[in-house]
N, C-alpha and C. Protein backbone atom coordinates (compact mmCIF):
# COMPACT_ATOMS: atom_id res chain seq x y z
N UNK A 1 5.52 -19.67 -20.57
CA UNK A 1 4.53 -18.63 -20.37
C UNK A 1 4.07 -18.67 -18.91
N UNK A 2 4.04 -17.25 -18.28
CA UNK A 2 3.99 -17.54 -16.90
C UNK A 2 2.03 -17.30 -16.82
N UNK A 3 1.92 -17.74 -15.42
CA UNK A 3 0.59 -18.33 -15.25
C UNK A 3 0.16 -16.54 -14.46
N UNK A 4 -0.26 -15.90 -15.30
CA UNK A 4 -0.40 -13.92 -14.73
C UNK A 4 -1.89 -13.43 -15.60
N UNK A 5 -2.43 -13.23 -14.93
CA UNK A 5 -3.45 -12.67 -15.83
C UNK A 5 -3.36 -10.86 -16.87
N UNK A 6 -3.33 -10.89 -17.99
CA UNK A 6 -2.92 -9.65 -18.47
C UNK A 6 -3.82 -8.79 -17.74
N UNK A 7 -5.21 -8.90 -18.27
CA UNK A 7 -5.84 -8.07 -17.32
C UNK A 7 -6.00 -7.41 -15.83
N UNK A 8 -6.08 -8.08 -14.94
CA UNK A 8 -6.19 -8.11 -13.67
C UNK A 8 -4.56 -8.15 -12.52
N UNK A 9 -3.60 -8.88 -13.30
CA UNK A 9 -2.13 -8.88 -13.22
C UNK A 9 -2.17 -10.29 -11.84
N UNK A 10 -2.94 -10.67 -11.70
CA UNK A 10 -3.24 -11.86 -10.63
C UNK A 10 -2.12 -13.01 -11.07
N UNK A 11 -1.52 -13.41 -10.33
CA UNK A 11 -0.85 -14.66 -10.57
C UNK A 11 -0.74 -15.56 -9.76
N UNK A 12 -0.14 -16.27 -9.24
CA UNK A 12 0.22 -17.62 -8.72
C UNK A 12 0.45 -16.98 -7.34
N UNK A 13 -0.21 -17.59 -6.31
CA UNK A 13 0.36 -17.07 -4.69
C UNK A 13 0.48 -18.33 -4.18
N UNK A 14 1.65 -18.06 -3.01
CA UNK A 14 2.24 -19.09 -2.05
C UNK A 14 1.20 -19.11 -0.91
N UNK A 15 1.06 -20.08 -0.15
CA UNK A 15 0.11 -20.29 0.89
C UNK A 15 0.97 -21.45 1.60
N UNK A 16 0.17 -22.36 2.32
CA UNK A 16 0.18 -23.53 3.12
C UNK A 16 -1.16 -24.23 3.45
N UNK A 17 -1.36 -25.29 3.87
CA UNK A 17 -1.73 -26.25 4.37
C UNK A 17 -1.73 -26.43 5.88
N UNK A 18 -1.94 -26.59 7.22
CA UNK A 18 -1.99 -27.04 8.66
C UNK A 18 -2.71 -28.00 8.47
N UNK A 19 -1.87 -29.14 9.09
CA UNK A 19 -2.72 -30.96 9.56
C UNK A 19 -2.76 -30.65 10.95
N UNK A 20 -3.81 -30.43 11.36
CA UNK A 20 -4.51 -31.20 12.47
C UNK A 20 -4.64 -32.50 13.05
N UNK A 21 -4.88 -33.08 14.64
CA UNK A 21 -5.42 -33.82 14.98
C UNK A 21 -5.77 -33.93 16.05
N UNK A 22 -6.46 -34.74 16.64
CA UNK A 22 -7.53 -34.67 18.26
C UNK A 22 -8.91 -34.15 17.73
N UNK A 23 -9.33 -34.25 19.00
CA UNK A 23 -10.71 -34.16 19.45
C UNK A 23 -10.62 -32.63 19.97
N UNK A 24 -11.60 -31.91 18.82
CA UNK A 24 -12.12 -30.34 19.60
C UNK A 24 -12.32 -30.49 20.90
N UNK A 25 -11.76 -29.46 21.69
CA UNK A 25 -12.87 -29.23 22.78
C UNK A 25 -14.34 -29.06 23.17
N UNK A 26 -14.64 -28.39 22.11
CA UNK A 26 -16.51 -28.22 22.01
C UNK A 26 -16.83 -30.43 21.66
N UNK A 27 -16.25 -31.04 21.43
CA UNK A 27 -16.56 -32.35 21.23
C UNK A 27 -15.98 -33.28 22.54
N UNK A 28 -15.39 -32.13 23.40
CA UNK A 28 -15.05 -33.29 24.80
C UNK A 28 -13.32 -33.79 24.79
N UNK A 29 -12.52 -33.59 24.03
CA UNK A 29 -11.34 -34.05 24.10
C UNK A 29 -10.43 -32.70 24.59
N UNK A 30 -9.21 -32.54 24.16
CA UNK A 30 -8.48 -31.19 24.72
C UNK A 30 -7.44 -30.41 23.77
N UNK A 31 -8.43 -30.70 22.32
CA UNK A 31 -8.27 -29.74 21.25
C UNK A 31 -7.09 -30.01 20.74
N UNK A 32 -7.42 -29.62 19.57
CA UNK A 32 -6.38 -29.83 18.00
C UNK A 32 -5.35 -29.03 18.26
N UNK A 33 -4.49 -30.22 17.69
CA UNK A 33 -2.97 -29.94 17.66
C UNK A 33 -2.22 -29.90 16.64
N UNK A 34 -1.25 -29.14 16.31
CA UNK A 34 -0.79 -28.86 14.60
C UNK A 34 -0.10 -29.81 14.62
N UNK A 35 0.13 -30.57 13.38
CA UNK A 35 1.25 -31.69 13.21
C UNK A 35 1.90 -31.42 12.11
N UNK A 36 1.20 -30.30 11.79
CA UNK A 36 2.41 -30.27 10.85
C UNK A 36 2.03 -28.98 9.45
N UNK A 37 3.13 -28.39 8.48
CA UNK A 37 2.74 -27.54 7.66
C UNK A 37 3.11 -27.90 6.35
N UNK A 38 2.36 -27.54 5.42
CA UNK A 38 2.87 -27.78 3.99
C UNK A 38 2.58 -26.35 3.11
N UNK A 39 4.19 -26.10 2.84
CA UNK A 39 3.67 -25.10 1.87
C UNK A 39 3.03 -25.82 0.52
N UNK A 40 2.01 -24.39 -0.23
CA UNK A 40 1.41 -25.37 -1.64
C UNK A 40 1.42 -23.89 -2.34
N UNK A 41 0.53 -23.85 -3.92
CA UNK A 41 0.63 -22.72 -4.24
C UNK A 41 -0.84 -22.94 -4.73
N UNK A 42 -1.11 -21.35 -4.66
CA UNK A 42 -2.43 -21.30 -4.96
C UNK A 42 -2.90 -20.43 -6.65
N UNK A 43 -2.76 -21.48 -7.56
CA UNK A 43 -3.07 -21.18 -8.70
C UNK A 43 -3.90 -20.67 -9.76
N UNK A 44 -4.23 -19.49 -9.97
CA UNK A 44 -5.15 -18.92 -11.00
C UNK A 44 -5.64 -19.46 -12.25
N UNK A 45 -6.80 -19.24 -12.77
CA UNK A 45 -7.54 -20.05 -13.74
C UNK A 45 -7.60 -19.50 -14.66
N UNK A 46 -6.34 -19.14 -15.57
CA UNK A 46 -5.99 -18.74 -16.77
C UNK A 46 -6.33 -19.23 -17.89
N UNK A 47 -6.52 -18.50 -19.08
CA UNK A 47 -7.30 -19.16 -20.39
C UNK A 47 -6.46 -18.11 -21.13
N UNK A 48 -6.26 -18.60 -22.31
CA UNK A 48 -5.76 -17.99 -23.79
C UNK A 48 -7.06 -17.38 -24.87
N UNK A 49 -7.31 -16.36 -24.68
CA UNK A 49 -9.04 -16.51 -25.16
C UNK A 49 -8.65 -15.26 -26.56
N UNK A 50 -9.16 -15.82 -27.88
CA UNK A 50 -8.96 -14.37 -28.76
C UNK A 50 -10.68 -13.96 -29.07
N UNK A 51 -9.99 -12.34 -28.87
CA UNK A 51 -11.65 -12.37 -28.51
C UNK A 51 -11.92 -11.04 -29.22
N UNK A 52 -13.15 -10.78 -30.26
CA UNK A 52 -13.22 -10.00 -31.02
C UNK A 52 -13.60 -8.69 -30.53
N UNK A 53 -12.94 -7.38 -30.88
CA UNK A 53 -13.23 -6.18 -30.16
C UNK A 53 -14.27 -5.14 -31.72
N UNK A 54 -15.16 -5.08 -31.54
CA UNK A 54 -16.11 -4.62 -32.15
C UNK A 54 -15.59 -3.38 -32.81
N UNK A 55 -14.93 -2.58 -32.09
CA UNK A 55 -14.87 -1.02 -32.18
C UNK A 55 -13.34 -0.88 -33.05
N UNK A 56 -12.41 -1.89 -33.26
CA UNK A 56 -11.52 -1.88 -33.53
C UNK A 56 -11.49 -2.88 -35.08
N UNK A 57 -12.52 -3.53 -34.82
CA UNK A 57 -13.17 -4.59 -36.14
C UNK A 57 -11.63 -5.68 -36.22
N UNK A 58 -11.14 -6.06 -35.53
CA UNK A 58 -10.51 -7.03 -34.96
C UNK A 58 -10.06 -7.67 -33.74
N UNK A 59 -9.06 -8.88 -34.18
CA UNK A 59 -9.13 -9.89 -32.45
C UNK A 59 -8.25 -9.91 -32.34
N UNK A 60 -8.32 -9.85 -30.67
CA UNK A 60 -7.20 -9.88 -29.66
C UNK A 60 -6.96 -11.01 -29.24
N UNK A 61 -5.78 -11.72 -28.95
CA UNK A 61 -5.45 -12.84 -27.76
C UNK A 61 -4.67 -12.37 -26.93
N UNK A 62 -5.42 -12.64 -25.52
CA UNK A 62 -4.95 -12.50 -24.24
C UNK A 62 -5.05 -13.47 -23.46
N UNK A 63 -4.16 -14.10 -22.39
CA UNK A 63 -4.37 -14.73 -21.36
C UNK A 63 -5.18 -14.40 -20.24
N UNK A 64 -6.40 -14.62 -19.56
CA UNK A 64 -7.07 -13.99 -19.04
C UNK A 64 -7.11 -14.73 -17.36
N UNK A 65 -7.88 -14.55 -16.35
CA UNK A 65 -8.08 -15.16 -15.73
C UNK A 65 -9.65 -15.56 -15.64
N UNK A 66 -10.38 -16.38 -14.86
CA UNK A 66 -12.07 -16.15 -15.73
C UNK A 66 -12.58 -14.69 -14.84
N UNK A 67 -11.95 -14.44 -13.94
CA UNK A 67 -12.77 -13.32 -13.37
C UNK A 67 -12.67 -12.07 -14.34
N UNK A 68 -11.19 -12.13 -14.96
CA UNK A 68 -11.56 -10.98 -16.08
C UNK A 68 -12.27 -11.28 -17.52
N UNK A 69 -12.60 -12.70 -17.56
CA UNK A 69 -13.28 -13.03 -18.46
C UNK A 69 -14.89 -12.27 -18.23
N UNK A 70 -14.90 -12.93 -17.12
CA UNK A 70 -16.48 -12.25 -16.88
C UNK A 70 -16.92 -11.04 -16.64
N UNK A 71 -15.97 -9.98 -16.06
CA UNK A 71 -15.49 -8.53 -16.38
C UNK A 71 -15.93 -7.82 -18.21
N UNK A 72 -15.32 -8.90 -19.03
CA UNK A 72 -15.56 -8.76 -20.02
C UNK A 72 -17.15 -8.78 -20.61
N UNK A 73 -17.68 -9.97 -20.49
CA UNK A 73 -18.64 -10.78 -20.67
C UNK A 73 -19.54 -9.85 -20.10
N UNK A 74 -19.34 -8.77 -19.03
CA UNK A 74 -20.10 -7.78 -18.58
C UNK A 74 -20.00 -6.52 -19.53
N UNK A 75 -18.93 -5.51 -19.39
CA UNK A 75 -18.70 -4.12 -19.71
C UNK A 75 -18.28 -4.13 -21.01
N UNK A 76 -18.14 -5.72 -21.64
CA UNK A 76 -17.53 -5.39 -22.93
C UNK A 76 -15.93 -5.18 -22.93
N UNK A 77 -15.92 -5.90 -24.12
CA UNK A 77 -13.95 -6.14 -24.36
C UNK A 77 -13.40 -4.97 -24.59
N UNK A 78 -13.95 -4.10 -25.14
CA UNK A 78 -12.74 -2.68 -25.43
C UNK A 78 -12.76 -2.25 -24.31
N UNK A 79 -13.89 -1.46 -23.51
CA UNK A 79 -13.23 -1.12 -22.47
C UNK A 79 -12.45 -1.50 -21.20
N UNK A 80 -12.54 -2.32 -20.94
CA UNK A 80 -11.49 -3.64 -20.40
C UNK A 80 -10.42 -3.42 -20.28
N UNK A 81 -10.06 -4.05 -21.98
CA UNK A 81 -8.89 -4.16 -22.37
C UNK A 81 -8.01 -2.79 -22.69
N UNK A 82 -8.84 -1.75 -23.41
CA UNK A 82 -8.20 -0.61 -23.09
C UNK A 82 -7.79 0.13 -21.61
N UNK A 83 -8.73 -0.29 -20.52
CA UNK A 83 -8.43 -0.14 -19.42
C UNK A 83 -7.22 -0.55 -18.88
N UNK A 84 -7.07 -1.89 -19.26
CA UNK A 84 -6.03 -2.57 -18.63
C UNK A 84 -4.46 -2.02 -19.35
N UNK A 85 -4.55 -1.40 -20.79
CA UNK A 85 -3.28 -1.30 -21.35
C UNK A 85 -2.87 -1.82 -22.67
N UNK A 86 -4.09 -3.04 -23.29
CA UNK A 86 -3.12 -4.03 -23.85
C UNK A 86 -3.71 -3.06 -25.16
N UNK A 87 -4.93 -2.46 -25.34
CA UNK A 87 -5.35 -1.83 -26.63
C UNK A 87 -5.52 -0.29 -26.85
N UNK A 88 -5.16 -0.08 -27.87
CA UNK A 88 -5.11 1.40 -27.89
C UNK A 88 -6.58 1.83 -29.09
N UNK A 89 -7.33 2.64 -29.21
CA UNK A 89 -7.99 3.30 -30.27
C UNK A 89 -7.03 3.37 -31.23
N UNK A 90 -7.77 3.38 -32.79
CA UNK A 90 -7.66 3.51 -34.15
C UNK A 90 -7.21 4.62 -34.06
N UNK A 91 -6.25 5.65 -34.73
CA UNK A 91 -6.38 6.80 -35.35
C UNK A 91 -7.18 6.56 -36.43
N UNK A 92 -8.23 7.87 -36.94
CA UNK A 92 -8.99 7.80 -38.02
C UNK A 92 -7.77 8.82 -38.76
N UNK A 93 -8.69 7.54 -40.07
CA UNK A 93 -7.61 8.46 -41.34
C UNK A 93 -7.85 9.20 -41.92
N UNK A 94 -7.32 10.22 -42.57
CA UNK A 94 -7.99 11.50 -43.44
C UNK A 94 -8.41 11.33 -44.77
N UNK A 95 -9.68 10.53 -45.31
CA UNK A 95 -10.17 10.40 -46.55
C UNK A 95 -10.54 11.32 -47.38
């Protein structure tokens, strides 16, 4: 299972690292020098959360990230999640 948020579609980004060393100039020496790079990756804070949608009178599980957790935790899970794609409205039935 890849590390992607359903909601928000955020996933895993590549970055790096720079090592430094010396003495700043503002501290009197004749300033930092790169020694070197490391790529790393910069990982999202994904959760598996099933989470009850009121309007639909059942639960969803989605992988989330917490920022769309708290998205949630704000505006409420249906519209969200219908926003995002993963839920559709009930057809009502003809009684």
């Amino acid at each position: 299972m890849s590390r992607v948020c359903q909601v928000t579609g955020k996933g895993t980004r590549s970055g790096g690292t720079i090592a430094r060393r010396g003495l700043s100039k503002a501290q009197g020496g004749v300033g930092l020098n790169t020694t070197g790079r490391t790529k790393r990756k910069f990982k999202i804070n994904t959760q598996k959360k099933r989470i009850w949608v009121p309007e639909l009178k059942e639960f969803v599980t989605v992988r989330l990230s917490t920022r769309a957790l708290k998205a949630i935790n704000k505006r409420g899970a249906f519209p969200v999640l219908h926003e995002a794609g993963l839920i559709k409205p009930k057809k009502k039935s003809k009684s």
